[in-house]
C-alpha atoms as a PDB file:
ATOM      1  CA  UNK A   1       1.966 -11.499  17.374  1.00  0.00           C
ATOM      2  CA  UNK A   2      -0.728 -13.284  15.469  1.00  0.00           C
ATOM      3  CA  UNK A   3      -2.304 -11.735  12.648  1.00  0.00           C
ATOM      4  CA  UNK A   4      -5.664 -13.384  10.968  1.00  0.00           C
ATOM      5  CA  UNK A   5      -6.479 -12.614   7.631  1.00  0.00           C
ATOM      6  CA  UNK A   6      -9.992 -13.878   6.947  1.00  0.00           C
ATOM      7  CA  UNK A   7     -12.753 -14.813   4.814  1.00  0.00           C
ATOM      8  CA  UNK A   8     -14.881 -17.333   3.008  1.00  0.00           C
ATOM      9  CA  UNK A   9     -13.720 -19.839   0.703  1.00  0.00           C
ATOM     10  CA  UNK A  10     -12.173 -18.450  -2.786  1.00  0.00           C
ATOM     11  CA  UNK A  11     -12.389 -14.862  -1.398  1.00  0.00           C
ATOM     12  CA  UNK A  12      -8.319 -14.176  -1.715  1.00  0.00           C
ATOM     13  CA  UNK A  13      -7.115 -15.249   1.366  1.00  0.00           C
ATOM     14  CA  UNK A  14      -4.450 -16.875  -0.346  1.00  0.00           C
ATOM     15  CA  UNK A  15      -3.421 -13.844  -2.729  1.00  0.00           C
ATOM     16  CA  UNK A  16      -3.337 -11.871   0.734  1.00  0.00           C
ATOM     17  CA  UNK A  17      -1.253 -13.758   2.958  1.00  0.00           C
ATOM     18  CA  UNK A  18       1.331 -14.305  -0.159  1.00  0.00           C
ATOM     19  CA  UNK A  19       1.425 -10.599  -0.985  1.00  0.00           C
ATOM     20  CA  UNK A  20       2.192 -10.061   2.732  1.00  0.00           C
ATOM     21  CA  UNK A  21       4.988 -12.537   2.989  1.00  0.00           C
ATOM     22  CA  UNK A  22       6.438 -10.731  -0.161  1.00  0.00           C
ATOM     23  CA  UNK A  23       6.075  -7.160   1.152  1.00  0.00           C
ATOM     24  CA  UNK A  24       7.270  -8.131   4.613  1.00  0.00           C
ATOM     25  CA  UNK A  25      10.476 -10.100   3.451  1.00  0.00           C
ATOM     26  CA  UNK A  26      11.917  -6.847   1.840  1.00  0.00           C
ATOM     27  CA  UNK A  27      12.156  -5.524   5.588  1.00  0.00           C
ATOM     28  CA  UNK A  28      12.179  -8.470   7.650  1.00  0.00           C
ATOM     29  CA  UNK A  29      15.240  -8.662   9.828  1.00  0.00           C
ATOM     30  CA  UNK A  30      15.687 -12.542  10.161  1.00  0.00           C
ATOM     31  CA  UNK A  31      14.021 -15.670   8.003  1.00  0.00           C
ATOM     32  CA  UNK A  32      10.451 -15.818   6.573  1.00  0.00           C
ATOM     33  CA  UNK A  33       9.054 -18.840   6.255  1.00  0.00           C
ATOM     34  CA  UNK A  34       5.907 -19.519   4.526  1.00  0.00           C
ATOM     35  CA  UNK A  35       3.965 -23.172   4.499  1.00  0.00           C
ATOM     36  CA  UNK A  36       1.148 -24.373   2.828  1.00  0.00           C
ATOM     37  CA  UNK A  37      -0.486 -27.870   1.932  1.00  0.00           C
ATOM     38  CA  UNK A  38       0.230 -27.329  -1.545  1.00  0.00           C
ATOM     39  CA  UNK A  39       2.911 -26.236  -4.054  1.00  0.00           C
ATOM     40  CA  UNK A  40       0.220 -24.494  -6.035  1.00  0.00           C
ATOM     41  CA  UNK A  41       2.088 -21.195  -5.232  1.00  0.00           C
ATOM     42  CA  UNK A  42       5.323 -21.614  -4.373  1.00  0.00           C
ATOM     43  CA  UNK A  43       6.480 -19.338  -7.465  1.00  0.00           C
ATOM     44  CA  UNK A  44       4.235 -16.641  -6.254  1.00  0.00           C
ATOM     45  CA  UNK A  45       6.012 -16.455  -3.077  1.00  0.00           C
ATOM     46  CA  UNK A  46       9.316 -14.391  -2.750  1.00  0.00           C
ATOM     47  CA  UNK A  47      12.429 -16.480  -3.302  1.00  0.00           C
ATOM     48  CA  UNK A  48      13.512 -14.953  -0.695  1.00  0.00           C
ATOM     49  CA  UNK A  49      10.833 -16.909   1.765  1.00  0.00           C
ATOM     50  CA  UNK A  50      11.408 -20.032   2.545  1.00  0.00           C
ATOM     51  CA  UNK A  51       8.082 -21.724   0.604  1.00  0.00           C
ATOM     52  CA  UNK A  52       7.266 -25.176   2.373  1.00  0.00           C
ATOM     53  CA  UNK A  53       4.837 -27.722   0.842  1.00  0.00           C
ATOM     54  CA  UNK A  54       3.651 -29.465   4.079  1.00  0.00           C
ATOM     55  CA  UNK A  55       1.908 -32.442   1.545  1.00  0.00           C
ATOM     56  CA  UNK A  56       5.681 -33.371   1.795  1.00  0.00           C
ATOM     57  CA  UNK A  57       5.768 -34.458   5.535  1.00  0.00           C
ATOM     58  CA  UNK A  58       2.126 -35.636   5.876  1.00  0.00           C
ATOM     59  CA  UNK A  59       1.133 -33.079   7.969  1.00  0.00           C
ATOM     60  CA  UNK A  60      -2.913 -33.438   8.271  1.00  0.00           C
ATOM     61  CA  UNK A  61      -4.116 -32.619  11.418  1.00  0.00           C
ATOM     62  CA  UNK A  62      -3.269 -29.845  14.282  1.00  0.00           C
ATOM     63  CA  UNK A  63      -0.968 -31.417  16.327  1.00  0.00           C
ATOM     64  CA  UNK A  64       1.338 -32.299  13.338  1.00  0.00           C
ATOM     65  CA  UNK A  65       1.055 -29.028  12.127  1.00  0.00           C
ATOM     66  CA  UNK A  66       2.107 -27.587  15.739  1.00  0.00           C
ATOM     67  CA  UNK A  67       4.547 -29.965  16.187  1.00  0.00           C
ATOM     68  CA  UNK A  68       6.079 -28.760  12.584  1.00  0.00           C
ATOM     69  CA  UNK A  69       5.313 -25.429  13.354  1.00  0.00           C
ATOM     70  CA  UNK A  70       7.379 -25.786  16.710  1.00  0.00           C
ATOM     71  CA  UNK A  71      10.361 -27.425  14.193  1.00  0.00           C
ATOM     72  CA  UNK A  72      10.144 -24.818  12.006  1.00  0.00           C
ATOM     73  CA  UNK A  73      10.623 -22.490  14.848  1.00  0.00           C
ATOM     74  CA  UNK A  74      13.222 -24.559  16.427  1.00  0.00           C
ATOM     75  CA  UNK A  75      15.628 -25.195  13.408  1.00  0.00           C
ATOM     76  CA  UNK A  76      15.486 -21.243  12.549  1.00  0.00           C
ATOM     77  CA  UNK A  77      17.154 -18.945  14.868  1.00  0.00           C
ATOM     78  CA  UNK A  78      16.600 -15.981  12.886  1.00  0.00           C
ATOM     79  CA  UNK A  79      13.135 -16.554  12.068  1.00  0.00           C
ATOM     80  CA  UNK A  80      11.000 -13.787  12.640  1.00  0.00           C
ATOM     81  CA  UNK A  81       8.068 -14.021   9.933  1.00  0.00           C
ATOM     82  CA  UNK A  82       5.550 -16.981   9.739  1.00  0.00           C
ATOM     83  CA  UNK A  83       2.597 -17.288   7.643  1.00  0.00           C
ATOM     84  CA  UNK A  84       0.174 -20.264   7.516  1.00  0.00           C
ATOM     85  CA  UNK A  85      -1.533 -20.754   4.930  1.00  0.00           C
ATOM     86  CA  UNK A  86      -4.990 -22.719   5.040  1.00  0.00           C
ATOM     87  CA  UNK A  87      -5.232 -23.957   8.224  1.00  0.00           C
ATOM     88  CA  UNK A  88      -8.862 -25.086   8.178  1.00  0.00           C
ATOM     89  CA  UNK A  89      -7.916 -27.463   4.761  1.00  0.00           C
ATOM     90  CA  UNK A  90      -4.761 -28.298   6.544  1.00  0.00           C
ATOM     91  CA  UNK A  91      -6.260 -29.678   9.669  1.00  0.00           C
ATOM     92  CA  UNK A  92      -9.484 -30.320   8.323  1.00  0.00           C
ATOM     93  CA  UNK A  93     -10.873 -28.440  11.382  1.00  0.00           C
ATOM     94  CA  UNK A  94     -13.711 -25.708  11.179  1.00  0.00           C
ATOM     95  CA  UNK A  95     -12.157 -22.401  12.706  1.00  0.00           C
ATOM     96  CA  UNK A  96     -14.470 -23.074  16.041  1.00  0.00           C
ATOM     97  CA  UNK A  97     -12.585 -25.908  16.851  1.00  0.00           C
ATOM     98  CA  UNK A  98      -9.276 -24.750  16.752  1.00  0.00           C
ATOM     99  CA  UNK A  99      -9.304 -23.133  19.921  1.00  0.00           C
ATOM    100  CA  UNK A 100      -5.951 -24.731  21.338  1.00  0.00           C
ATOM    101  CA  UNK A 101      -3.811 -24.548  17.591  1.00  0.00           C
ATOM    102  CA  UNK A 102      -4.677 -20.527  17.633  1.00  0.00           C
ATOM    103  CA  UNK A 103      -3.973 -20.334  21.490  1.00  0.00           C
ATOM    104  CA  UNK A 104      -1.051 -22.346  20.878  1.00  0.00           C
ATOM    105  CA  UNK A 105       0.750 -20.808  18.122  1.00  0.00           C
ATOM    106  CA  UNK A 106       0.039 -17.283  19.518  1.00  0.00           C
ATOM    107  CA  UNK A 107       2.024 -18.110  22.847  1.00  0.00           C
ATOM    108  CA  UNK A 108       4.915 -19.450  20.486  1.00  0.00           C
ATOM    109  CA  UNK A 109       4.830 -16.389  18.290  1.00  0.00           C
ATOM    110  CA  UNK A 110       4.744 -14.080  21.639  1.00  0.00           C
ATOM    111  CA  UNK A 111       7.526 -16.175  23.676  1.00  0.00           C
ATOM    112  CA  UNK A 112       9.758 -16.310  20.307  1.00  0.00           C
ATOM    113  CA  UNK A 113       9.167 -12.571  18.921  1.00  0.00           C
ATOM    114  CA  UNK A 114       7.037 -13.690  15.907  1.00  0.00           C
ATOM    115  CA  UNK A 115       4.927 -12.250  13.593  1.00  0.00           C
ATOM    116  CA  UNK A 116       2.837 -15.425  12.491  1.00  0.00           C
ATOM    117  CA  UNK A 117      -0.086 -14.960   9.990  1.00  0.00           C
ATOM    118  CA  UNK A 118      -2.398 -17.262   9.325  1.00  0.00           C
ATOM    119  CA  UNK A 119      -5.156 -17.662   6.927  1.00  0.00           C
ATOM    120  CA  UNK A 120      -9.171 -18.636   8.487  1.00  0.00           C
ATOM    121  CA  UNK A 121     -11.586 -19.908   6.219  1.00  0.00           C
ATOM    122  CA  UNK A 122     -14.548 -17.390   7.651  1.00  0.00           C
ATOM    123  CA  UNK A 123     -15.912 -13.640   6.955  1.00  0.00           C
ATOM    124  CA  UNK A 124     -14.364 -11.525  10.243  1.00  0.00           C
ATOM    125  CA  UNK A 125     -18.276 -11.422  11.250  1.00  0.00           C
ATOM    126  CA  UNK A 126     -18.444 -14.934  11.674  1.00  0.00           C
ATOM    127  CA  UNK A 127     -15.263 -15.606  13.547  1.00  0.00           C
ATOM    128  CA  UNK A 128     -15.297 -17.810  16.695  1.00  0.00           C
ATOM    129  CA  UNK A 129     -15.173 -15.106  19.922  1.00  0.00           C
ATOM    130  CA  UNK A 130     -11.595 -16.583  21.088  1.00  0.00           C
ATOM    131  CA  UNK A 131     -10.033 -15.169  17.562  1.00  0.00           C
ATOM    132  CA  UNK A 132     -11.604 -11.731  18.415  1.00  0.00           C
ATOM    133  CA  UNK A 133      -8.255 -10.762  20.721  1.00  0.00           C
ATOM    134  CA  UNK A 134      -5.729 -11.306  17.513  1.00  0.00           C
ATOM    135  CA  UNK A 135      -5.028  -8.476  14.992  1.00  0.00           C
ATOM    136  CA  UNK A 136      -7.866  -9.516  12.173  1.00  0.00           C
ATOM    137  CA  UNK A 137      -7.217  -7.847   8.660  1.00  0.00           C
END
């Protein structure tokens, strides 16, 4: 399943997503994971989430961040929780042009049990139609 949780820059997307990951990881029954392109909060995050600073591998654009995303998945077999964090800085992509990532990531979450959630820089009433069919909160 992909979950969105939206809004405009500096509106707490970030304080969200992070209480999330730390309410889910109390009842999660395999690995969370939790990435970001900073290290900004890493000790805000659960130690019990794995907290990965992507500015580490270089990750700038959507197919690196797939193709680490698909890593991720791939070296944890008990991974059940995801959560993105900033995908639009991470990329450098507006929201409208992530089409494919979103699409993407949602068949990997679906095919692999996941719950993936994912930060989008823009208010719910602005979102791009083809993010309209995840779970927005």
């Amino acid at each position: 399943m992909l979950i969105l949780i939206c809004g405009a820059k500096g509106s707490g997307k970030t304080t969200r997503i992070i209480e999330k990951a730390n309410a889910d990881v109390k009842s999660a029954k395999g690995d969370c994971v939790y990435v970001s392109d900073t290290e900004r909060y890493m000790y805000d995050v659960d130690r019990n989430v794995k907290f990965v600073n992507l500015e580490e591998y270089g990750i700038k654009d959507a197919a690196s961040l797939e193709a680490f995303i698909c890593g991720v998945i791939a070296g944890r077999s008990d991974l059940t929780n995801l959560y993105i964090d900033g995908v639009s800085r991470i990329t450098g992509l507006a929201p409208k042009d992530l089409s494919g990532f979103y699409t993407r990531i949602a068949d990997l979450a679906e095919k692999f049990s996941l719950s993936v959630t994912a930060t989008v820089s823009a208010p719910a009433d602005e979102l791009p139609d083809y993010l309209m069919k995840y779970k927005i909160i």
